[in-house]
PDB file of N, CA and C in Angstrom:
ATOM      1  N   UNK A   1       4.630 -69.801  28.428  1.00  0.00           N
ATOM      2  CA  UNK A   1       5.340 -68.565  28.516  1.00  0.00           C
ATOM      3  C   UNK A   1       4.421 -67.359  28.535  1.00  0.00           C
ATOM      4  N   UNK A   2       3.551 -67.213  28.342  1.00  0.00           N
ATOM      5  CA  UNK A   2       2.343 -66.490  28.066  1.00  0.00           C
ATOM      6  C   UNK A   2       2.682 -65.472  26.964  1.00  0.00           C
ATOM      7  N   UNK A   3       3.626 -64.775  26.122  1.00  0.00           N
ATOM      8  CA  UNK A   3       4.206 -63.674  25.139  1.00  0.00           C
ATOM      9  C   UNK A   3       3.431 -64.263  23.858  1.00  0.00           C
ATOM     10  N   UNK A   4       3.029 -63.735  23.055  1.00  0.00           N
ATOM     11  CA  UNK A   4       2.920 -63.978  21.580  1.00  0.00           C
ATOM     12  C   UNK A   4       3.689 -64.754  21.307  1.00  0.00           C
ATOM     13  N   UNK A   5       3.089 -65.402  20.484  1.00  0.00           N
ATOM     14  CA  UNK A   5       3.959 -66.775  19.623  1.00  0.00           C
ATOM     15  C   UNK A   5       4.049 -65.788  18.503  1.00  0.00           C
ATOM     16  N   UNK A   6       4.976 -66.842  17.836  1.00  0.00           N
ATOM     17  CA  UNK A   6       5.530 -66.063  16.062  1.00  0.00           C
ATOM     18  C   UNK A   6       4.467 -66.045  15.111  1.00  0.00           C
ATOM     19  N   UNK A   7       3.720 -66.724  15.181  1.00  0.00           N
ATOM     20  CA  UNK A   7       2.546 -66.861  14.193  1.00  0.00           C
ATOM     21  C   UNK A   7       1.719 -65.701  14.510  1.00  0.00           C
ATOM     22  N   UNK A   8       1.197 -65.129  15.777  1.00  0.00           N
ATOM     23  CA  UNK A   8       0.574 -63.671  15.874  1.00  0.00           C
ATOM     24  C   UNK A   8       1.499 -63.065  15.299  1.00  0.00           C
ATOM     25  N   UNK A   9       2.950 -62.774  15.497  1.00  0.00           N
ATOM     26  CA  UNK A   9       3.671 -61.874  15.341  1.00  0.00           C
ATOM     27  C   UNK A   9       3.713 -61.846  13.733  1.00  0.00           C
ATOM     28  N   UNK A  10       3.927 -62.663  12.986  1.00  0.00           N
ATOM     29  CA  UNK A  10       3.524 -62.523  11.441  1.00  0.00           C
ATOM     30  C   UNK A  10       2.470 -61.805  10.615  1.00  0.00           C
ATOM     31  N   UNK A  11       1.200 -62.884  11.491  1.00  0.00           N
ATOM     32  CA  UNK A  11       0.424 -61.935  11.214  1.00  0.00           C
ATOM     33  C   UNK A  11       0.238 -60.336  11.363  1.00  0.00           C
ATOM     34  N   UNK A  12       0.666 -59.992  12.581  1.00  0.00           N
ATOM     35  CA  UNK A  12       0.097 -58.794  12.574  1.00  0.00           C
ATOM     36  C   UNK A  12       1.247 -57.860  12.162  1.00  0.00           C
ATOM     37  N   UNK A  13       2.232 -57.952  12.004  1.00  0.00           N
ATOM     38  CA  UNK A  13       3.637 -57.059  11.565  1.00  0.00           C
ATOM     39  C   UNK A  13       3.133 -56.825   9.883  1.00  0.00           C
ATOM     40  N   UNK A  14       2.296 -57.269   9.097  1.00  0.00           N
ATOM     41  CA  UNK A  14       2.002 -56.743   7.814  1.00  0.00           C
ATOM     42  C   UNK A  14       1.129 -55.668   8.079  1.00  0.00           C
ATOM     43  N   UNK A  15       0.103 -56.109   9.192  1.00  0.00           N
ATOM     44  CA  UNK A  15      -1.238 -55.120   9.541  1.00  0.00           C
ATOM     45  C   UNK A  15      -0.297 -53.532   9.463  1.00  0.00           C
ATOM     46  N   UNK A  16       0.956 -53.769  10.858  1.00  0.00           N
ATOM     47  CA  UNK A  16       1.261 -53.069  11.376  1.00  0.00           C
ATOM     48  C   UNK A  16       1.924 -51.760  10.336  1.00  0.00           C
ATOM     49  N   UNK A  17       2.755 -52.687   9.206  1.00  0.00           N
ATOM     50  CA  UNK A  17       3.659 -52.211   8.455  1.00  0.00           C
ATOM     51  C   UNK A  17       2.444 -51.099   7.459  1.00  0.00           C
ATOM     52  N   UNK A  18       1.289 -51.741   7.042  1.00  0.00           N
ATOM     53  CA  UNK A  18       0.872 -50.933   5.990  1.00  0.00           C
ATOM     54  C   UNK A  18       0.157 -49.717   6.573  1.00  0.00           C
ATOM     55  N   UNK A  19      -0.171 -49.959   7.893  1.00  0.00           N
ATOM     56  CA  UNK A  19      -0.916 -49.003   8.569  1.00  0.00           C
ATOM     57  C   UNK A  19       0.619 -47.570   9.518  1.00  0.00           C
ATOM     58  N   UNK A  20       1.450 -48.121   9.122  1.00  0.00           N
ATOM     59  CA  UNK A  20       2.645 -47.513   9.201  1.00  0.00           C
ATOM     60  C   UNK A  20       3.075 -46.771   7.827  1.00  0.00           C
ATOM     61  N   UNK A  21       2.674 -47.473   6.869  1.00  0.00           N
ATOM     62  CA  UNK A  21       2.728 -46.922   5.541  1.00  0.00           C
ATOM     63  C   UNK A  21       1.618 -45.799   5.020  1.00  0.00           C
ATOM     64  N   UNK A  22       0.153 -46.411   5.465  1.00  0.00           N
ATOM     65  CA  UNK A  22      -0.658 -45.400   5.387  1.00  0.00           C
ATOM     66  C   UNK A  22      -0.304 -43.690   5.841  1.00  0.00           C
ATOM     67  N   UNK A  23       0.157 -44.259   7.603  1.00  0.00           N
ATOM     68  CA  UNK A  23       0.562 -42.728   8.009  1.00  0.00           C
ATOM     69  C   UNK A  23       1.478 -42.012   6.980  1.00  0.00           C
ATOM     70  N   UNK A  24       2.530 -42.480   7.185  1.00  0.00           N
ATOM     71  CA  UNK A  24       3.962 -42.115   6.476  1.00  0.00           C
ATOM     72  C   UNK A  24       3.112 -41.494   4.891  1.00  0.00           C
ATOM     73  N   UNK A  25       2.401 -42.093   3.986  1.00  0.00           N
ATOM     74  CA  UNK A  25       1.512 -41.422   2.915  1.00  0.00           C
ATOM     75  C   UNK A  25       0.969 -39.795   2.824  1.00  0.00           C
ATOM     76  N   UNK A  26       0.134 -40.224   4.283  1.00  0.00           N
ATOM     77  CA  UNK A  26      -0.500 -39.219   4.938  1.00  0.00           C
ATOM     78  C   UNK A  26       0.389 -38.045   4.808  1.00  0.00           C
ATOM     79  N   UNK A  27       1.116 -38.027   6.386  1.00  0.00           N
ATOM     80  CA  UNK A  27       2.262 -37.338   6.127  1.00  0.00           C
ATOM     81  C   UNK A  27       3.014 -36.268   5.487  1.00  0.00           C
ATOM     82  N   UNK A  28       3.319 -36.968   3.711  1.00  0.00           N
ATOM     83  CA  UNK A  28       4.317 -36.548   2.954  1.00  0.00           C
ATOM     84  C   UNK A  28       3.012 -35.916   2.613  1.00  0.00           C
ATOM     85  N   UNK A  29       1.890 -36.102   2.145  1.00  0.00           N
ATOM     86  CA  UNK A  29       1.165 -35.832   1.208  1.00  0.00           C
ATOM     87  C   UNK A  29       0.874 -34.245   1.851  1.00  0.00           C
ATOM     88  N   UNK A  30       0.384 -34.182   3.492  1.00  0.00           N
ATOM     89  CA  UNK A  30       0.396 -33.012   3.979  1.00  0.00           C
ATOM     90  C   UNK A  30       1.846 -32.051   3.597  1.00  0.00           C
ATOM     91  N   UNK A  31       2.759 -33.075   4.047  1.00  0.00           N
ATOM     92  CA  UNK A  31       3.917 -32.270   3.651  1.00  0.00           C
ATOM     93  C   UNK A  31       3.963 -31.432   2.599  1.00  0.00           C
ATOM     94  N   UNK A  32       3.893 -32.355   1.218  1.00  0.00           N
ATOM     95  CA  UNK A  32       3.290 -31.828  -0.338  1.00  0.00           C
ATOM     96  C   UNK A  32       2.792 -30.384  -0.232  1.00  0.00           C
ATOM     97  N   UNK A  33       1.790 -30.587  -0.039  1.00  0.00           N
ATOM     98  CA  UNK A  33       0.745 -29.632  -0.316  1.00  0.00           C
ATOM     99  C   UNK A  33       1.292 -28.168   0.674  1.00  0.00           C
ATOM    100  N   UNK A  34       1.557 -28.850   2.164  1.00  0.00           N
ATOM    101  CA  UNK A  34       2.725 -27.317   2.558  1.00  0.00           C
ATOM    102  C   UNK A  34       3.387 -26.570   1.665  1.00  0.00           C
ATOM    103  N   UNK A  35       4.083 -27.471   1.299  1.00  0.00           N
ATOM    104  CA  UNK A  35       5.164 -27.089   0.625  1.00  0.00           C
ATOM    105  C   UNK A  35       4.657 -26.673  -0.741  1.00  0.00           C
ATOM    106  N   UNK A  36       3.436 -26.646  -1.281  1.00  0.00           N
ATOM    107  CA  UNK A  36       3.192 -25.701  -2.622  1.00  0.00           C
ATOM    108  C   UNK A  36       2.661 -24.655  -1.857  1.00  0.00           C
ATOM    109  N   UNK A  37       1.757 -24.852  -1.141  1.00  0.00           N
ATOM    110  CA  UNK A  37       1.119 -23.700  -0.137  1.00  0.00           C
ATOM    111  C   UNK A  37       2.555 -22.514  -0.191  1.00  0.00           C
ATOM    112  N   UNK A  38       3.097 -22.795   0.542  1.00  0.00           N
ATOM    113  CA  UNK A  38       4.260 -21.839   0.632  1.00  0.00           C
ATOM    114  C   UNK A  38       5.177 -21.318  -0.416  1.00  0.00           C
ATOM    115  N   UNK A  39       5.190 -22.199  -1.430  1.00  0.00           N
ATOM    116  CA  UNK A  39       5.802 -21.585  -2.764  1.00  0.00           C
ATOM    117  C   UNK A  39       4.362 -20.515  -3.865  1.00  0.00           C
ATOM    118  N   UNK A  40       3.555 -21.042  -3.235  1.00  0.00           N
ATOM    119  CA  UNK A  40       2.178 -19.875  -3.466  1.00  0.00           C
ATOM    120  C   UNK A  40       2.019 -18.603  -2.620  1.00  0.00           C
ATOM    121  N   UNK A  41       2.339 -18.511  -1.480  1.00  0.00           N
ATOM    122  CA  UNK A  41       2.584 -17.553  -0.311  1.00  0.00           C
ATOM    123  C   UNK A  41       3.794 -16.927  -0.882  1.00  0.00           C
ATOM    124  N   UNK A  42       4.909 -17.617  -1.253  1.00  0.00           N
ATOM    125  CA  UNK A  42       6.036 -17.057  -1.851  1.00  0.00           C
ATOM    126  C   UNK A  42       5.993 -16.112  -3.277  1.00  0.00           C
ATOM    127  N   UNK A  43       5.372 -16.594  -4.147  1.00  0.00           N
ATOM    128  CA  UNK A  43       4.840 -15.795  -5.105  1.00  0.00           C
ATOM    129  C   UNK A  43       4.101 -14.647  -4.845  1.00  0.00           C
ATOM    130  N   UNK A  44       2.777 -14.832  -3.840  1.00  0.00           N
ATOM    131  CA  UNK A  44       1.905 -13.662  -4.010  1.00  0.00           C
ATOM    132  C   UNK A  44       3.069 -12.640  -3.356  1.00  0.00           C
ATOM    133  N   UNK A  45       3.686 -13.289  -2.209  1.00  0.00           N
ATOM    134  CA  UNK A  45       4.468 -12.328  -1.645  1.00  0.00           C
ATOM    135  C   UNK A  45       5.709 -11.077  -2.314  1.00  0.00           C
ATOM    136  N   UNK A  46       6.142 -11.827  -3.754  1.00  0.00           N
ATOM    137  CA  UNK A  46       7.347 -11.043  -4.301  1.00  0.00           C
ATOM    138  C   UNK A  46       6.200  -9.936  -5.375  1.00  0.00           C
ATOM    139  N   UNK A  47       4.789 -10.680  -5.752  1.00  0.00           N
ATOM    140  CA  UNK A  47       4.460  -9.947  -6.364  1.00  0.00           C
ATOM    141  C   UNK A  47       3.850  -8.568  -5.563  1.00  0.00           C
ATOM    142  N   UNK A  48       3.638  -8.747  -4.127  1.00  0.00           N
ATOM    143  CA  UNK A  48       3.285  -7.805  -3.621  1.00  0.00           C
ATOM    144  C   UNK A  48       3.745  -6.644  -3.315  1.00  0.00           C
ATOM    145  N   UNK A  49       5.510  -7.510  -3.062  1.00  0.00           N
ATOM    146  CA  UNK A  49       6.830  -6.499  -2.573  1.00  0.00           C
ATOM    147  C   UNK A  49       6.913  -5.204  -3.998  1.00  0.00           C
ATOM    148  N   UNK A  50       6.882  -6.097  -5.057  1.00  0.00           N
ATOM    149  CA  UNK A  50       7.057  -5.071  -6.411  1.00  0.00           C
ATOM    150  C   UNK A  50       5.715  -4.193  -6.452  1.00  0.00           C
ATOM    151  N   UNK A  51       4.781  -4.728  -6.275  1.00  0.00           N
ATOM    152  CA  UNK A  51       3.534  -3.513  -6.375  1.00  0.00           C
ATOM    153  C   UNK A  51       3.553  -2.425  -5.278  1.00  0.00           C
ATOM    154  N   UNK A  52       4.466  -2.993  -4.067  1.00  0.00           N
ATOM    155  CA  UNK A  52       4.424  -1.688  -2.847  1.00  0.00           C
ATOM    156  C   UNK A  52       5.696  -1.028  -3.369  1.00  0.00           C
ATOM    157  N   UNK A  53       6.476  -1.427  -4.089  1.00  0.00           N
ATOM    158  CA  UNK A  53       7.725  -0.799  -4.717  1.00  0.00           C
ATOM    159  C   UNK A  53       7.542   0.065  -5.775  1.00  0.00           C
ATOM    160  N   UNK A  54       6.494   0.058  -6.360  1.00  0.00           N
ATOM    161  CA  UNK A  54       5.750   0.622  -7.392  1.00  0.00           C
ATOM    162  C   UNK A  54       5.177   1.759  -6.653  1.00  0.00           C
ATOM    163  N   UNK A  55       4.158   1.771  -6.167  1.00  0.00           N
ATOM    164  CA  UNK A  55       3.467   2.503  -4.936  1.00  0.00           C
ATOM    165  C   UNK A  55       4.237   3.650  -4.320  1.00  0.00           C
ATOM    166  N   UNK A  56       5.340   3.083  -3.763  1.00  0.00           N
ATOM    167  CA  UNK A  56       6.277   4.016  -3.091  1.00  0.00           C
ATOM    168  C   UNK A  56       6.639   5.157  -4.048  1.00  0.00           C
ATOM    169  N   UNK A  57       7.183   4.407  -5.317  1.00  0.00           N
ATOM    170  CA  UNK A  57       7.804   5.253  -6.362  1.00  0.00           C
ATOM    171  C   UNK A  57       6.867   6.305  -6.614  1.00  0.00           C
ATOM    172  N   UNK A  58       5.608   5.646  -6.947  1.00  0.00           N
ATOM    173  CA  UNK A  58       4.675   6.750  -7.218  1.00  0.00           C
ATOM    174  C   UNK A  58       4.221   7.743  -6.198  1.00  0.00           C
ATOM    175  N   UNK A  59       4.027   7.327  -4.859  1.00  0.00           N
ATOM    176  CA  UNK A  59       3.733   8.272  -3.813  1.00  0.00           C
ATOM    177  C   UNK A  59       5.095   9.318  -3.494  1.00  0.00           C
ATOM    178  N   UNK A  60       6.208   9.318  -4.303  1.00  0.00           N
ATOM    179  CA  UNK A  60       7.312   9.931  -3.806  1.00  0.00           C
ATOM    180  C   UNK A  60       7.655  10.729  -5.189  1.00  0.00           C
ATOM    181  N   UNK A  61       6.892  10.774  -6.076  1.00  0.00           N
ATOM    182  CA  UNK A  61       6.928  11.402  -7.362  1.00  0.00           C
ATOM    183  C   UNK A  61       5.223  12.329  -7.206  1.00  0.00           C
ATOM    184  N   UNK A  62       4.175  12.066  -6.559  1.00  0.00           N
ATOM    185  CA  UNK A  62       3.355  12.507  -6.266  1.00  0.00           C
ATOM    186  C   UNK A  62       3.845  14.133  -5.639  1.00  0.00           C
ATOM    187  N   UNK A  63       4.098  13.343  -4.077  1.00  0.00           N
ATOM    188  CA  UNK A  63       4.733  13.926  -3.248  1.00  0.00           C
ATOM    189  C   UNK A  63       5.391  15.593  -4.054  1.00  0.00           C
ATOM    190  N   UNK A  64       6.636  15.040  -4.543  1.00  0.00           N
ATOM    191  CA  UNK A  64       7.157  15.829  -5.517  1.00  0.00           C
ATOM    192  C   UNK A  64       6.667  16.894  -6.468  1.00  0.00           C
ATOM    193  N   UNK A  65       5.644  16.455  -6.431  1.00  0.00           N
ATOM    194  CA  UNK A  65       4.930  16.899  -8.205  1.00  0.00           C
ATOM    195  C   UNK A  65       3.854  18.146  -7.089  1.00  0.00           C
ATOM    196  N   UNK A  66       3.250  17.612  -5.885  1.00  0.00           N
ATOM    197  CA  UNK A  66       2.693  18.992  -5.253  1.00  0.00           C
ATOM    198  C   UNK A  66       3.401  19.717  -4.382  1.00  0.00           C
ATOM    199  N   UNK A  67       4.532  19.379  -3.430  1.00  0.00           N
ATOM    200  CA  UNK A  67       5.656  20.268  -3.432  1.00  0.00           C
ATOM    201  C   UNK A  67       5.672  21.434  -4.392  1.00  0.00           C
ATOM    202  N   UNK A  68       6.399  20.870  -5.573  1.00  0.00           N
ATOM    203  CA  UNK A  68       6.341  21.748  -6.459  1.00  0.00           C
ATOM    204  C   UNK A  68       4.984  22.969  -7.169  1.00  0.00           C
ATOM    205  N   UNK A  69       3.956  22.359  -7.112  1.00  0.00           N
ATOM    206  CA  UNK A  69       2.789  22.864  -7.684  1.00  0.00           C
ATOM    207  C   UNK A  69       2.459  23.840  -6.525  1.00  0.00           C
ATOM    208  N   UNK A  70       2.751  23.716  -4.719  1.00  0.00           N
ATOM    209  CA  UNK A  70       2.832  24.567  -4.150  1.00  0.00           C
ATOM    210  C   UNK A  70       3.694  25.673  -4.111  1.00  0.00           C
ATOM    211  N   UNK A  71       4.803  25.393  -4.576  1.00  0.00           N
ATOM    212  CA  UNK A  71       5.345  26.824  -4.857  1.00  0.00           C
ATOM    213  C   UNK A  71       5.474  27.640  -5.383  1.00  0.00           C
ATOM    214  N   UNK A  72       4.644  27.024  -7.132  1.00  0.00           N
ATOM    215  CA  UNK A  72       4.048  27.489  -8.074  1.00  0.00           C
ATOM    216  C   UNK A  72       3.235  28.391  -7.474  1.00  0.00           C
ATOM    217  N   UNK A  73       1.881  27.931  -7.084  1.00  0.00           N
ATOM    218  CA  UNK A  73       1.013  28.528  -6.447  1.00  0.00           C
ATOM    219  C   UNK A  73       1.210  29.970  -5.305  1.00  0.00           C
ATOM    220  N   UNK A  74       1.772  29.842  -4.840  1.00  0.00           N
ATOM    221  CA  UNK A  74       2.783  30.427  -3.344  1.00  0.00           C
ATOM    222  C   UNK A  74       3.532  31.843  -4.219  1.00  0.00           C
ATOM    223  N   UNK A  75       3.984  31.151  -5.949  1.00  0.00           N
ATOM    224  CA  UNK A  75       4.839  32.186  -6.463  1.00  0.00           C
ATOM    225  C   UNK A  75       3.578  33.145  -7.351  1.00  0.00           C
ATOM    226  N   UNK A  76       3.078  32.240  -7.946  1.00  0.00           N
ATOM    227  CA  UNK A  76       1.780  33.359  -8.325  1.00  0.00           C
ATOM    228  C   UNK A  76       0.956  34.196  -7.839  1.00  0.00           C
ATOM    229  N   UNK A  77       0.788  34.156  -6.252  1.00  0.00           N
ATOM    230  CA  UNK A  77      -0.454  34.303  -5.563  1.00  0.00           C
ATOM    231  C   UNK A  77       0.766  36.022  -4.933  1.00  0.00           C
ATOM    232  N   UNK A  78       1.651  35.443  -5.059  1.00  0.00           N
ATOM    233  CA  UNK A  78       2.543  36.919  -4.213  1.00  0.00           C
ATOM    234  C   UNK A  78       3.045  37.604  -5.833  1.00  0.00           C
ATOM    235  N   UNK A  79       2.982  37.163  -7.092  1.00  0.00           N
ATOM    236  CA  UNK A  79       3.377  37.744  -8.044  1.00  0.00           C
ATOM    237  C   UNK A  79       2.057  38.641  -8.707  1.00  0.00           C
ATOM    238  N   UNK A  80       0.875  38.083  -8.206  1.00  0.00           N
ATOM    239  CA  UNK A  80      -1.002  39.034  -8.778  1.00  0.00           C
ATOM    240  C   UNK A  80      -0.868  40.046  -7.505  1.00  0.00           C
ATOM    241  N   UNK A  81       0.339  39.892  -6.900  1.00  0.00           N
ATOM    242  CA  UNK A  81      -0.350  40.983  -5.446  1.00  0.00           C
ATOM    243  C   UNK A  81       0.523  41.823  -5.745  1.00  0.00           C
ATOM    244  N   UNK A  82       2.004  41.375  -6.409  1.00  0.00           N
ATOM    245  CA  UNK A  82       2.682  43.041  -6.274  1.00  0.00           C
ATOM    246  C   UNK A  82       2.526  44.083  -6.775  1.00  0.00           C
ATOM    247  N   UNK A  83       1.676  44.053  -7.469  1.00  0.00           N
ATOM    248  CA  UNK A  83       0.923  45.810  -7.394  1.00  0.00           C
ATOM    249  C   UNK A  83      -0.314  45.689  -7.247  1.00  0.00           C
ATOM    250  N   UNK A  84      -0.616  45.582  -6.308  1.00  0.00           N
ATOM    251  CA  UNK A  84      -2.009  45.587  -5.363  1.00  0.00           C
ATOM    252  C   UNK A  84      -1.937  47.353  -4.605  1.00  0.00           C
ATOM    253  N   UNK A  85      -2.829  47.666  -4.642  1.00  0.00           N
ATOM    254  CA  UNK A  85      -2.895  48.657  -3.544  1.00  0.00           C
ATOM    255  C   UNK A  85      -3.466  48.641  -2.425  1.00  0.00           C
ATOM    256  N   UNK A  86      -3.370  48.854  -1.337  1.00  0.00           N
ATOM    257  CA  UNK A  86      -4.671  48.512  -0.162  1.00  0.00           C
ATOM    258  C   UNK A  86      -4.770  50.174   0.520  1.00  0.00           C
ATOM    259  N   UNK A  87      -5.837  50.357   0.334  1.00  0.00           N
ATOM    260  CA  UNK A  87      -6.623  51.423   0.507  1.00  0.00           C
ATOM    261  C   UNK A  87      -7.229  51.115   2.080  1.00  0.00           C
ATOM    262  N   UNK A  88      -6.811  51.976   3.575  1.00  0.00           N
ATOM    263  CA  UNK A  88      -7.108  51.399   4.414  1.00  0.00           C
ATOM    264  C   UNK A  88      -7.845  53.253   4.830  1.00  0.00           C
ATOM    265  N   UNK A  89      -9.098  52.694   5.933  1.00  0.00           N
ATOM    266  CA  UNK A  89      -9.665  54.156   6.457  1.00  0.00           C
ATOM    267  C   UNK A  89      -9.726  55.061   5.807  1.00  0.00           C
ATOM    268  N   UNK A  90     -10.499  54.688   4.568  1.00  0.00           N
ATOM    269  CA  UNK A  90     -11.466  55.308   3.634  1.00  0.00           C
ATOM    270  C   UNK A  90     -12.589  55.094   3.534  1.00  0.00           C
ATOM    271  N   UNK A  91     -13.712  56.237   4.402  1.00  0.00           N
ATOM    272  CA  UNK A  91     -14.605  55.824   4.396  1.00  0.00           C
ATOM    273  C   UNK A  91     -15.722  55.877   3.256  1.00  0.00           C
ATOM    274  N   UNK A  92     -16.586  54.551   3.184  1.00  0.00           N
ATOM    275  CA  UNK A  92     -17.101  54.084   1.963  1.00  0.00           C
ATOM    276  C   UNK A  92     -18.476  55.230   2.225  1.00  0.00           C
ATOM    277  N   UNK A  93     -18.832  55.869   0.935  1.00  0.00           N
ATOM    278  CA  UNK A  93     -20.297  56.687   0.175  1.00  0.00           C
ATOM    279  C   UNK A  93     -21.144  55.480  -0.513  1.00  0.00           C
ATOM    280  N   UNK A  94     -22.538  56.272  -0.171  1.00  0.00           N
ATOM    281  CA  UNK A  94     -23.129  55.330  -1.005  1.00  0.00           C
ATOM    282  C   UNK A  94     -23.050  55.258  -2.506  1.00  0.00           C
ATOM    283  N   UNK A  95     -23.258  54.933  -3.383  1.00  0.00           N
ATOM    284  CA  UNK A  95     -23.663  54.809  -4.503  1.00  0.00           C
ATOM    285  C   UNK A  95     -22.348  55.271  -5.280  1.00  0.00           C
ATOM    286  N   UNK A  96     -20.914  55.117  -4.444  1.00  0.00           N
ATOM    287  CA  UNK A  96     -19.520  55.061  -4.812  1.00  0.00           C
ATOM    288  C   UNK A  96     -19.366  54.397  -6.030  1.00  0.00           C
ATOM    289  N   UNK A  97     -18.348  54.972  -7.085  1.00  0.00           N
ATOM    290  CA  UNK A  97     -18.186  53.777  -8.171  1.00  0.00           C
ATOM    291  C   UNK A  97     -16.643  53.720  -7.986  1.00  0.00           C
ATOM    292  N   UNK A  98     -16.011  52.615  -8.142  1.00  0.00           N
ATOM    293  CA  UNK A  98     -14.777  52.406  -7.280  1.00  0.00           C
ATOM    294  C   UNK A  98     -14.029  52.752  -8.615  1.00  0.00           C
ATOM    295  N   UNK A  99     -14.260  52.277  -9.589  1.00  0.00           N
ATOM    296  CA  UNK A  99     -13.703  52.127 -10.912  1.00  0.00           C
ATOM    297  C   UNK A  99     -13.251  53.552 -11.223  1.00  0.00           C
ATOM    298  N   UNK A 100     -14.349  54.610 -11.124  1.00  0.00           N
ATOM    299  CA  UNK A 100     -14.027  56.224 -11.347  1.00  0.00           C
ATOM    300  C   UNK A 100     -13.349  56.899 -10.733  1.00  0.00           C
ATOM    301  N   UNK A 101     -12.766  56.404  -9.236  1.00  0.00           N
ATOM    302  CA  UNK A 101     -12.609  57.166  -8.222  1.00  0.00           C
ATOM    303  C   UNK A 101     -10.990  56.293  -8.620  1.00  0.00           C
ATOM    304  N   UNK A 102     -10.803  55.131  -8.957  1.00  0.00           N
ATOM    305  CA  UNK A 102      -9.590  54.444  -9.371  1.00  0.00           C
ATOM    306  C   UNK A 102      -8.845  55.523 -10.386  1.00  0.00           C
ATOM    307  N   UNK A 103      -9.761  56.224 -11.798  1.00  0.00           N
ATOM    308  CA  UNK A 103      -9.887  56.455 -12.810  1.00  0.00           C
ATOM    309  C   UNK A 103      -8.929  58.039 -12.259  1.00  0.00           C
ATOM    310  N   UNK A 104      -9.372  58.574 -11.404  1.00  0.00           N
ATOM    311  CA  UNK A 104      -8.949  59.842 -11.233  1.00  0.00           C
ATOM    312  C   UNK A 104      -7.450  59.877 -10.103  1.00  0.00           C
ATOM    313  N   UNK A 105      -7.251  58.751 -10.074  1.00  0.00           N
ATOM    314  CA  UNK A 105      -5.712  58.382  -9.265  1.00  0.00           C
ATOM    315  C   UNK A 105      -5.032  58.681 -10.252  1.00  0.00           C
ATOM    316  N   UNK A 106      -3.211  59.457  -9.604  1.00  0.00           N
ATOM    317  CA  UNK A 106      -2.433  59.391 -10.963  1.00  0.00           C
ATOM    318  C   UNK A 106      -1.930  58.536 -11.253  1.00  0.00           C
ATOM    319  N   UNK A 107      -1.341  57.949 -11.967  1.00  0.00           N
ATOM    320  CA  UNK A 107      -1.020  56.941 -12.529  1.00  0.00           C
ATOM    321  C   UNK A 107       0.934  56.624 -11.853  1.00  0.00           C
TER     322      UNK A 107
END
């Protein structure tokens, strides 16, 4: 008949089976280790989401905090000027003392 007789076929169906088993080992074991891989990816990931959630909070309280400190600024800078005088096309003498010549303005 020329096909394998049963006696090859015995033999080699154990070969076949454990080297079928080996893979299948293989396999899961890759599988395994995916699968912590990704529950590790999963972790760094929620801890990352909360630290950019953190971040935000703080860059939006920042934000806030010089907003404000600019208008502070903005309110002081026009509150030292309202009584400013500006003295325009007066021409400057030498050896002028500004302080005396202030001194003899009326009040």
């Amino acid at each position: 008949m020329g096909g394998p007789d049963i006696a090859d076929l015995k033999r080699e169906f154990p070969k076949e089976i454990r080297e079928l088993k080996n893979s299948l080992e293989f396999v899961s074991k890759q599988y395994e280790d995916l699968k912590d891989e990704c529950a590790e990816v999963e972790k760094k990931n929620a801890a990352l989401k909360a630290n950019q959630e953190k971040l935000t909070q703080e860059l939006e309280r920042v934000k806030k905090s010089v907003h404000e400190n600019s208008q502070k600024i903005v309110a002081q800078v026009q509150y030292t000027r309202i009584k400013n005088v500006e003295l325009k096309e007066i021409p400057h003498a030498k050896e002028e003392n500004l302080s005396s010549i202030l001194d003899r303005l009326p009040a």
